[in-house]
Protein backbone atom coordinates (compact mmCIF):
# COMPACT_ATOMS: atom_id res chain seq x y z
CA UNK A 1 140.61 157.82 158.77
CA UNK A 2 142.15 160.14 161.96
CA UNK A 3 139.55 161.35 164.01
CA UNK A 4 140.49 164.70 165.46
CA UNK A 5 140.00 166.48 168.87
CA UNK A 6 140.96 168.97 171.22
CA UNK A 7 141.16 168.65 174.96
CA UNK A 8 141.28 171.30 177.66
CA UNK A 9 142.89 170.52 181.11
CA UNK A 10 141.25 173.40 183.71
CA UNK A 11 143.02 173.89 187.31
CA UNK A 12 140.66 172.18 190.08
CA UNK A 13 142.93 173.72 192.79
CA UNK A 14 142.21 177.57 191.60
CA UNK A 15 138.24 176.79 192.41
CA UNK A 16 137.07 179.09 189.74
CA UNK A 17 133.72 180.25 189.37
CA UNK A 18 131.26 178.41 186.18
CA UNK A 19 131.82 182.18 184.37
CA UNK A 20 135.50 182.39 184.95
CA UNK A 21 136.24 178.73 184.16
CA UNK A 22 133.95 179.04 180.70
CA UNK A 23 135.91 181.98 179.57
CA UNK A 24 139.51 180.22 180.55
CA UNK A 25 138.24 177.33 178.15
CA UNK A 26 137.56 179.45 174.98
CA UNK A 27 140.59 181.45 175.55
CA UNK A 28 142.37 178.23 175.44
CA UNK A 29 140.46 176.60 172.81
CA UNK A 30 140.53 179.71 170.27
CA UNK A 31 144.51 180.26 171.59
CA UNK A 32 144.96 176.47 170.17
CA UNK A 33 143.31 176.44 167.07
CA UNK A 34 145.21 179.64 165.94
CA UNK A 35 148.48 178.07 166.77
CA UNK A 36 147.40 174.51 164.53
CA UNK A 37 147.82 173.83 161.28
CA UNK A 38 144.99 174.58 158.67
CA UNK A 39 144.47 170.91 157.20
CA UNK A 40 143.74 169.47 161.00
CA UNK A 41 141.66 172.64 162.13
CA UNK A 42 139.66 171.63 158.79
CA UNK A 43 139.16 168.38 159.33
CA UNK A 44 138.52 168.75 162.88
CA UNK A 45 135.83 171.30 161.55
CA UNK A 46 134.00 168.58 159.16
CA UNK A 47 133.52 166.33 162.23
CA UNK A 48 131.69 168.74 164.60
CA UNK A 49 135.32 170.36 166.40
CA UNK A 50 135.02 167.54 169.24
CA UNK A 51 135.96 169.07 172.81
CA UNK A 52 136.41 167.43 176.04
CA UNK A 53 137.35 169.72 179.19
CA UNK A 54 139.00 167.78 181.67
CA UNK A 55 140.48 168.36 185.18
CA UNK A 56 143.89 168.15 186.69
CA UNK A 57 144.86 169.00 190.43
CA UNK A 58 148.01 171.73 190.30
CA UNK A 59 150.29 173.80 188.14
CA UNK A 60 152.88 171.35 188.31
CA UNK A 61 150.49 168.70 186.75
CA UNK A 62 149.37 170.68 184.22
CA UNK A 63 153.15 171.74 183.17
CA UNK A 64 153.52 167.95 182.92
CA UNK A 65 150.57 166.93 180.61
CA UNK A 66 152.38 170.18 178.58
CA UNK A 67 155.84 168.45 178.85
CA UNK A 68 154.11 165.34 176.87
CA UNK A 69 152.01 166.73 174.89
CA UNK A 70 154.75 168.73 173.30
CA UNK A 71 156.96 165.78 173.45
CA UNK A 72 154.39 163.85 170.38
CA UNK A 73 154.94 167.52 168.65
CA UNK A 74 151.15 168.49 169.65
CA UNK A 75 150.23 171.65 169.47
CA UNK A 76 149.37 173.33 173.07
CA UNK A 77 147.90 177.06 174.12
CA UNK A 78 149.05 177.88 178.06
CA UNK A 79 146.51 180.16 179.05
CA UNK A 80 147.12 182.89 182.03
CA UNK A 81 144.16 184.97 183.42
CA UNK A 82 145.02 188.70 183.88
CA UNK A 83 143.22 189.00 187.15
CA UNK A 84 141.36 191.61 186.12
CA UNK A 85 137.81 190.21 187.84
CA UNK A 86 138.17 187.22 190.31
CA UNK A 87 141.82 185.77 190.57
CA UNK A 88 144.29 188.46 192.50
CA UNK A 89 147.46 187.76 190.56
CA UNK A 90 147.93 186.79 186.96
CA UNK A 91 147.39 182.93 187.93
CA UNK A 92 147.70 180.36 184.83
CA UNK A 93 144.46 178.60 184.81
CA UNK A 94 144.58 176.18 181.48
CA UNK A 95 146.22 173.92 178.34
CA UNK A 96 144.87 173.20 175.40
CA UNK A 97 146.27 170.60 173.11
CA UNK A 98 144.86 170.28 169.34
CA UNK A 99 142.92 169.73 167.39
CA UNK A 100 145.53 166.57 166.41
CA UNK A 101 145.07 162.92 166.54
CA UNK A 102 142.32 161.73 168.97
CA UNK A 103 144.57 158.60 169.39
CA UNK A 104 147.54 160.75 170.09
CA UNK A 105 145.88 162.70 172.34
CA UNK A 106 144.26 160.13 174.21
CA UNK A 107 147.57 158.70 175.23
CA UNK A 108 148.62 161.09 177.16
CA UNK A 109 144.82 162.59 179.09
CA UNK A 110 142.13 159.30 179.03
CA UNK A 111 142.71 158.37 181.95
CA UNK A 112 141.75 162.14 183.43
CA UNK A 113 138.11 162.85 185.11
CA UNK A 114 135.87 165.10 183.15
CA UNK A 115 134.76 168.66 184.33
């Protein structure tokens, strides 16, 4: 039976504050779930909607985990802040990808550190 998840790769290099990194996450998160299709946000539903939030070190690294991601036809939510309380500039903080596969998804981000 597939097991289902979603993971969230956050920005470590914009430093954001616990508020301002929470809200990035369920922007990204909701952003995803829209975008997937109805039989995997389902099942990912029955089995609790497993999360994991994990960290990468730049833009460019984050564009890459997109790159694959989209390459195994996951489905992926790019999420841009609208600087409106603590970044200056509309800064892109995050990237969701799922709920899909766990194993698909774990090929591409295990090896990442948790937030």
């Amino acid at each position: 039976m597939t097991e289902y998840k979603q993971v969230i790769l956050v920005r470590q290099d914009l430093r954001l504050s616990k508020g301002k990194l929470s809200a990035q996450v369920a922007h990204a998160s909701v952003e995803a779930t829209l975008k997937s299709e109805s039989a995997k946000v389902k099942a990912w539903q029955k089995k609790g909607m497993k999360k994991v939030i994990l960290e990468v070190n730049s833009l460019e690294e984050l564009f890459n985990y997109k790159k694959l991601a989209e390459d195994k036809k996951l489905k992926t939510a790019l999420i841009k802040d609208a600087a409106k309380t603590e970044l200056k500039e509309p800064t892109i903080t995050c990237l969701a990808i799922g709920p899909d596969d766990e194993e698909q998804i774990d090929k591409i981000t295990k090896h990442l550190k948790l937030i």
